[in-house]
C-alpha atoms as a PDB file:
ATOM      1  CA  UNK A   1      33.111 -28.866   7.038  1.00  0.00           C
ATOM      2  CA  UNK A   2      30.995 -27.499   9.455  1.00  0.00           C
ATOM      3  CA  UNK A   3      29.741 -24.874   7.856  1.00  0.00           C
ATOM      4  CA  UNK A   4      29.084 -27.095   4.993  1.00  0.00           C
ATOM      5  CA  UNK A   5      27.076 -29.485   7.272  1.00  0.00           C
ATOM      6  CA  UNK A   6      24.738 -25.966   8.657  1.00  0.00           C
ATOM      7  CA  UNK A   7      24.097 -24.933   5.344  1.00  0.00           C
ATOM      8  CA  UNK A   8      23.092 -28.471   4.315  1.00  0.00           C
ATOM      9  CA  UNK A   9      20.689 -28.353   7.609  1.00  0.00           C
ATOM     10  CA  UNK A  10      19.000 -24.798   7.217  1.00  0.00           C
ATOM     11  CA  UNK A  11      18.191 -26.183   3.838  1.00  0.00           C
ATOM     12  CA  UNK A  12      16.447 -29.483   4.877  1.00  0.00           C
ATOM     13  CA  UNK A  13      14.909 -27.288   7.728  1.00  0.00           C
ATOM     14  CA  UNK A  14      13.588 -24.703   5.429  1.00  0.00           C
ATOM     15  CA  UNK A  15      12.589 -27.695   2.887  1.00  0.00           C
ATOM     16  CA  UNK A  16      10.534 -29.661   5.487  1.00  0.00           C
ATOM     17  CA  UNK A  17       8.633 -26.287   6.876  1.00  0.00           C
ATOM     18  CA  UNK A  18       8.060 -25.316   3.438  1.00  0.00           C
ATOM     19  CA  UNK A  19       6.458 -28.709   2.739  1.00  0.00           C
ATOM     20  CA  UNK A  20       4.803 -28.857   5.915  1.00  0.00           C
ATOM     21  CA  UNK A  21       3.361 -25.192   5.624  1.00  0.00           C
ATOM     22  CA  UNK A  22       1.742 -25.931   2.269  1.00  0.00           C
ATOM     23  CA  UNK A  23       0.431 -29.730   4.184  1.00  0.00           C
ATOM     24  CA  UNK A  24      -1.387 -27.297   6.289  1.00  0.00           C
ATOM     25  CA  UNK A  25      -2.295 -24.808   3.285  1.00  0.00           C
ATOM     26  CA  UNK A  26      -4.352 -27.953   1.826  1.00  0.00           C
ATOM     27  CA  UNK A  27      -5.863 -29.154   5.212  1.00  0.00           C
ATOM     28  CA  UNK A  28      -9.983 -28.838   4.784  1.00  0.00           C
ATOM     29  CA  UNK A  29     -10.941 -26.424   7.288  1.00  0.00           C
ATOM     30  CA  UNK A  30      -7.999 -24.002   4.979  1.00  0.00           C
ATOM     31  CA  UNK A  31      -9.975 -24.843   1.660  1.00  0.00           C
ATOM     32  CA  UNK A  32     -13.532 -24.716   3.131  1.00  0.00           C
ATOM     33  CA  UNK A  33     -12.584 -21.172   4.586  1.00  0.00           C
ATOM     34  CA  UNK A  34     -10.873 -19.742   1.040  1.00  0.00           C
ATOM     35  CA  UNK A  35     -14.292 -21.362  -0.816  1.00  0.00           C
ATOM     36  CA  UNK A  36     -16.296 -19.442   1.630  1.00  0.00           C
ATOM     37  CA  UNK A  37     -13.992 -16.221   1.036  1.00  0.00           C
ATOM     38  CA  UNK A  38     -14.495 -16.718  -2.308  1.00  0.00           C
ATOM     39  CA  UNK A  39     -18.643 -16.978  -2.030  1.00  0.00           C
ATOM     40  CA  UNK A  40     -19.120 -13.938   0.439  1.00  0.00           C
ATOM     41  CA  UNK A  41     -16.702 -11.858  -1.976  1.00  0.00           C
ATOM     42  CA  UNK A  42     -19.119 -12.822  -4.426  1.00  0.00           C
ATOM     43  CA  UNK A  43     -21.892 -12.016  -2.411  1.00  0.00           C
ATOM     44  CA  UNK A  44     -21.044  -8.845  -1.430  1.00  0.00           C
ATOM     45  CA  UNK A  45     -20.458  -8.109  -5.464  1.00  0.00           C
ATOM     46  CA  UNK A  46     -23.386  -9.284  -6.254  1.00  0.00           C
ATOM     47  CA  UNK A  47     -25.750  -7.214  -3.741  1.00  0.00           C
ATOM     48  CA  UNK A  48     -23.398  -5.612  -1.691  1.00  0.00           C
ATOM     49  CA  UNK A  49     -24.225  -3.466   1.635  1.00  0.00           C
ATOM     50  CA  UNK A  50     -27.728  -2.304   2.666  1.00  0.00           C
ATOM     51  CA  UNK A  51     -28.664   1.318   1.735  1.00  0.00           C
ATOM     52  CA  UNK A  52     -29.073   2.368   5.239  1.00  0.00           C
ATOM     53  CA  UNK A  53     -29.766   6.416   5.189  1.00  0.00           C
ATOM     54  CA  UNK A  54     -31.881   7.029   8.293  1.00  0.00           C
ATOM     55  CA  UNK A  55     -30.461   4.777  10.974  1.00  0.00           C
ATOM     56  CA  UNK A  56     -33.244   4.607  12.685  1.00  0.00           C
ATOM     57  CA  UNK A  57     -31.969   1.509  14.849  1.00  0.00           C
ATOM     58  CA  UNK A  58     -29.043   3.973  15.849  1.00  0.00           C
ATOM     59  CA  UNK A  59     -31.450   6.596  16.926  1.00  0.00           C
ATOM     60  CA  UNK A  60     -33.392   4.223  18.923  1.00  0.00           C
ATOM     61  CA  UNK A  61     -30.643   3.019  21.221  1.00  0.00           C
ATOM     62  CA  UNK A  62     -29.424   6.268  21.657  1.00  0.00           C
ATOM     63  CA  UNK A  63     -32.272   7.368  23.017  1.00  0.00           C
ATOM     64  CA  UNK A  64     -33.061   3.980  25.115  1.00  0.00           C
ATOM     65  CA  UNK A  65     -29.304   4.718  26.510  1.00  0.00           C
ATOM     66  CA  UNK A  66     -30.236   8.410  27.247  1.00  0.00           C
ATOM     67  CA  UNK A  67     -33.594   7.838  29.080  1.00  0.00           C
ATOM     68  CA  UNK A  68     -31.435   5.202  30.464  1.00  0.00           C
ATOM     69  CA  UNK A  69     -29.314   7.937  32.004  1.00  0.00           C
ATOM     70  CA  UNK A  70     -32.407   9.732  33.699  1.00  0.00           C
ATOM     71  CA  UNK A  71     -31.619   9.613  37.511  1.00  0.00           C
ATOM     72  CA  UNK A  72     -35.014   9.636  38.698  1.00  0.00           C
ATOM     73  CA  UNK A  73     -36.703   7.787  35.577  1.00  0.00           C
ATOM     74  CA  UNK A  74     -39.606   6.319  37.739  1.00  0.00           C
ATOM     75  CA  UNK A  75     -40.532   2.643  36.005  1.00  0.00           C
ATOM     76  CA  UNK A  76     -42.693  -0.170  36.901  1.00  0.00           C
ATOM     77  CA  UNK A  77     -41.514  -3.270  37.898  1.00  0.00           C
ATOM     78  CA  UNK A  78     -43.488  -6.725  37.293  1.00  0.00           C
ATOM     79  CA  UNK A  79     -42.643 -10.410  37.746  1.00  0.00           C
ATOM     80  CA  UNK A  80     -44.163 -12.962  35.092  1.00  0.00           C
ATOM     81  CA  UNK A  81     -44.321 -16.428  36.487  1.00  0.00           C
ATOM     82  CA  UNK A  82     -44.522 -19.282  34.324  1.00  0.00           C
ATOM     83  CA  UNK A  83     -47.452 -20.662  35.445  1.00  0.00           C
ATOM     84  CA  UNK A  84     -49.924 -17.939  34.658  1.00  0.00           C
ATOM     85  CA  UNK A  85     -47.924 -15.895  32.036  1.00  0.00           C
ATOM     86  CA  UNK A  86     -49.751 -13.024  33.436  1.00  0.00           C
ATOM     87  CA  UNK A  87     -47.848 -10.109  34.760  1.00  0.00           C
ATOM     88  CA  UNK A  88     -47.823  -9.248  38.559  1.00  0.00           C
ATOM     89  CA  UNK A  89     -47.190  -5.873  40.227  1.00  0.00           C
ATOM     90  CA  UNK A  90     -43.937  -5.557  41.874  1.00  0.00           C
ATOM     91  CA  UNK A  91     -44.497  -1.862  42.423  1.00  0.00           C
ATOM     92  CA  UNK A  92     -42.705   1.389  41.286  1.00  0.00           C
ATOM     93  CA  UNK A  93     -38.807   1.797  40.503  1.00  0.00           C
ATOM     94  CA  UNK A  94     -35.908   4.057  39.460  1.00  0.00           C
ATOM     95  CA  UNK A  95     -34.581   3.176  36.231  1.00  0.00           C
ATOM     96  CA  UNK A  96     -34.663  -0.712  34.606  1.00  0.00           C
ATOM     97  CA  UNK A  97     -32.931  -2.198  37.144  1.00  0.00           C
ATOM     98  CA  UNK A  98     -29.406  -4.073  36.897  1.00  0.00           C
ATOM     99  CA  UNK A  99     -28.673  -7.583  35.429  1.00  0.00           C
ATOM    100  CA  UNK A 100     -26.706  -9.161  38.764  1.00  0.00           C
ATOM    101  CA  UNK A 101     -23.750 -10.138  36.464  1.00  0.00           C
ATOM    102  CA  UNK A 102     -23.091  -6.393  35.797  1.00  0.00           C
ATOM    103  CA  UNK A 103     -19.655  -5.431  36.941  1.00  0.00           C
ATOM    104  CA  UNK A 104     -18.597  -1.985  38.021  1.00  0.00           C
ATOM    105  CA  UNK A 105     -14.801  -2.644  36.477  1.00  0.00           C
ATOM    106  CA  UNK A 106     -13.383  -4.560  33.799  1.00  0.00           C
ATOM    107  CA  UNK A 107     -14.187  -7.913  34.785  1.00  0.00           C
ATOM    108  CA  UNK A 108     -10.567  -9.322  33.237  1.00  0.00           C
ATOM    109  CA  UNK A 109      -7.197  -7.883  33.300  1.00  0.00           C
ATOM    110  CA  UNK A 110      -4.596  -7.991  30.801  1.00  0.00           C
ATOM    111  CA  UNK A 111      -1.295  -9.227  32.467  1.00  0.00           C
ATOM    112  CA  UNK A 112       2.351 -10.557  31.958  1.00  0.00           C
ATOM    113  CA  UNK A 113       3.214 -13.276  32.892  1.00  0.00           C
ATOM    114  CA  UNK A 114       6.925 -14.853  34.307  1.00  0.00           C
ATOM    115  CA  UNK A 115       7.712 -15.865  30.362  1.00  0.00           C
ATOM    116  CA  UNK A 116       7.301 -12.291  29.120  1.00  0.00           C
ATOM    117  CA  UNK A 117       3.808 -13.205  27.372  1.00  0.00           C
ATOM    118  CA  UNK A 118       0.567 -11.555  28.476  1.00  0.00           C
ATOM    119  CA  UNK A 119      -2.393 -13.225  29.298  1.00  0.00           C
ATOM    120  CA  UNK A 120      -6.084 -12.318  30.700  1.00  0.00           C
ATOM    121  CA  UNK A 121      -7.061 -13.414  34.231  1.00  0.00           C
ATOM    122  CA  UNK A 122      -9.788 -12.514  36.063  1.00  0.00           C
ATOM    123  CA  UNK A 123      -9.790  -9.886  38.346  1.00  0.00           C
ATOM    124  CA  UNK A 124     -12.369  -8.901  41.153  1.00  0.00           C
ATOM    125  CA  UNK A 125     -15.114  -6.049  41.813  1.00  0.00           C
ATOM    126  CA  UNK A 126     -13.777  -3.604  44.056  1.00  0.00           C
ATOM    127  CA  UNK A 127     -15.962  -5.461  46.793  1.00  0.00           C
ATOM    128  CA  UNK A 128     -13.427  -8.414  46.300  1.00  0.00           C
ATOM    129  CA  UNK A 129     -16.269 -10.435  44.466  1.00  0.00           C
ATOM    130  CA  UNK A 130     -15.391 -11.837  41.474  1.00  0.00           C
ATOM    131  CA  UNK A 131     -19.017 -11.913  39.836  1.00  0.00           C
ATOM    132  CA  UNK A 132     -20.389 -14.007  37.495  1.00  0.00           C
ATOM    133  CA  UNK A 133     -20.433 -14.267  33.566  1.00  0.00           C
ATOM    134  CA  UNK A 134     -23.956 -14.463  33.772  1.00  0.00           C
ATOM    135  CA  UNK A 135     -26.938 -14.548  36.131  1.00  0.00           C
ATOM    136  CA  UNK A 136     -30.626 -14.923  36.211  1.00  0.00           C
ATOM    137  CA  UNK A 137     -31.369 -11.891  39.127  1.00  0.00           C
ATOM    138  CA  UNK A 138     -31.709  -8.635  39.213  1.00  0.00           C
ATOM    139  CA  UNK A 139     -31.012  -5.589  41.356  1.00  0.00           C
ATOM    140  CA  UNK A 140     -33.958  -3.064  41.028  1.00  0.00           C
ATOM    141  CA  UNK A 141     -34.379   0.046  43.072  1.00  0.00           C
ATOM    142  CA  UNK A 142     -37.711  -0.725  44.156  1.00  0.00           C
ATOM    143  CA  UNK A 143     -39.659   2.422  45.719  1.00  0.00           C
ATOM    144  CA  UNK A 144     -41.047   1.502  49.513  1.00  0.00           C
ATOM    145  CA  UNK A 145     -44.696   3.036  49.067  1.00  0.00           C
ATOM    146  CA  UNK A 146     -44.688   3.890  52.564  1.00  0.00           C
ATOM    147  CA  UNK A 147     -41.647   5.781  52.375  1.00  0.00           C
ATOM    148  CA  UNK A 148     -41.238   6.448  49.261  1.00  0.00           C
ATOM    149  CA  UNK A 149     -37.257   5.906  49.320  1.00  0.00           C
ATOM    150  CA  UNK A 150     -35.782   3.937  47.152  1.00  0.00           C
ATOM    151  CA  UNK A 151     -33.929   0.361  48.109  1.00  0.00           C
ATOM    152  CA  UNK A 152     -32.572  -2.104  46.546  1.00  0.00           C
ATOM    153  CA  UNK A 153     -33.989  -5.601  45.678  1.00  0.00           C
ATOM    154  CA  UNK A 154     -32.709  -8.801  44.280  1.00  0.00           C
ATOM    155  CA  UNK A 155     -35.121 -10.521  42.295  1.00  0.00           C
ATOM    156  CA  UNK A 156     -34.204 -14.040  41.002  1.00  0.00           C
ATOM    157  CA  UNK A 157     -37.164 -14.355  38.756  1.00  0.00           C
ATOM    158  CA  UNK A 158     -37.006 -12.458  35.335  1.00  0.00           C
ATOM    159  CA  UNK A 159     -38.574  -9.287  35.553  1.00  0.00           C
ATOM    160  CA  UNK A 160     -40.276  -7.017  33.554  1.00  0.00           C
ATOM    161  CA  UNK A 161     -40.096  -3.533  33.482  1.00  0.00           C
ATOM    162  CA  UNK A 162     -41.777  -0.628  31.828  1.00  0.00           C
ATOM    163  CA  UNK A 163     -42.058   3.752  32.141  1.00  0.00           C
ATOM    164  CA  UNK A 164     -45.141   3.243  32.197  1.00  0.00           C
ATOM    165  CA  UNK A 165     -48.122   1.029  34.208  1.00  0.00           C
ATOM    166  CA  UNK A 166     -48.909  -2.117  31.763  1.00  0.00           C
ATOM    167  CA  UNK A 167     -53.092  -2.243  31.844  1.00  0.00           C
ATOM    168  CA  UNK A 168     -53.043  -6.462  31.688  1.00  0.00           C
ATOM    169  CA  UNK A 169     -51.228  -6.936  34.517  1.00  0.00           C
ATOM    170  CA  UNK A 170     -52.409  -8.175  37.987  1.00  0.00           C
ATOM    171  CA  UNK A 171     -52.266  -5.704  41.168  1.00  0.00           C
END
């Protein structure tokens, strides 16, 4: 009898999931994504991928991350505010400077939890900061002209920098 009665339950069970499952198969977000499937595979029939040969973008931002890379790449740094549009001086730099949400490690760790599942929590700079997403300022090593040593300097407005001087901007 009872195992008469648990076969007679795994087959509702299996009955109502099946049912349910293809409920959810019909939903409208499940058709609108298999019509748009069905368009892009068209689409990519139809014209398919670019004929890219040269990738010159590539090239480009390999050599923007090697000159990147310089250690004494001397730039120019330069301030726009809003109200003029015009670019001012800041004075010379190392490098491009440094968005202030960069992080120096992996800004989220992968971790299990008590339930054997793993989630992603934040995890902190090796200062103990946990830093933003996102910021407006800058770190630029600005060049003392007295000096000439390098230092760092926040800058909260955005910032422009170039390799080389920029001949429309004010000194």
């Amino acid at each position: 009898m009872k195992k008469t009665f648990f076969i007679i339950l795994t087959i509702i069970v299996v009955f109502i999931s099946t049912s349910t499952s293809s409920c959810d198969d019909k939903s409208s977000n499940t058709v609108l994504a298999q019509k748009q499937e069905a368009i892009m595979q068209e689409a990519n029939r139809q014209v398919g991928m670019p004929n890219i040969v040269n990738f010159t973008q590539r090239k480009q931002l390999k050599m923007i991350q090697e000159l990147c890379d310089q250690e004494n790449l001397i730039c120019y740094a330069y301030i726009v505010p809003e109200l003029t549009g015009k670019p001012v001086f800041l004075g010379k730099c190392i490098g491009f400077g440094i968005p202030f949400s960069t992080q120096y490690t992996n800004p989220e760790a992968y971790v299990r939890v008590y339930s054997g599942n793993y989630v992603t929590l934040p995890q902190a700079d090796p200062n103990g900061l946990f830093m933003p997403a996102s910021a407006e300022g800058t770190w630029l090593m600005l060049i003392d002209p007295k000096t000439n040593e390098p230092h760092p300097v926040y800058i909260e407005p955005r910032v422009l920098v170039s390799p080389f001087p920029l001949p429309t901007a004010v000194n």
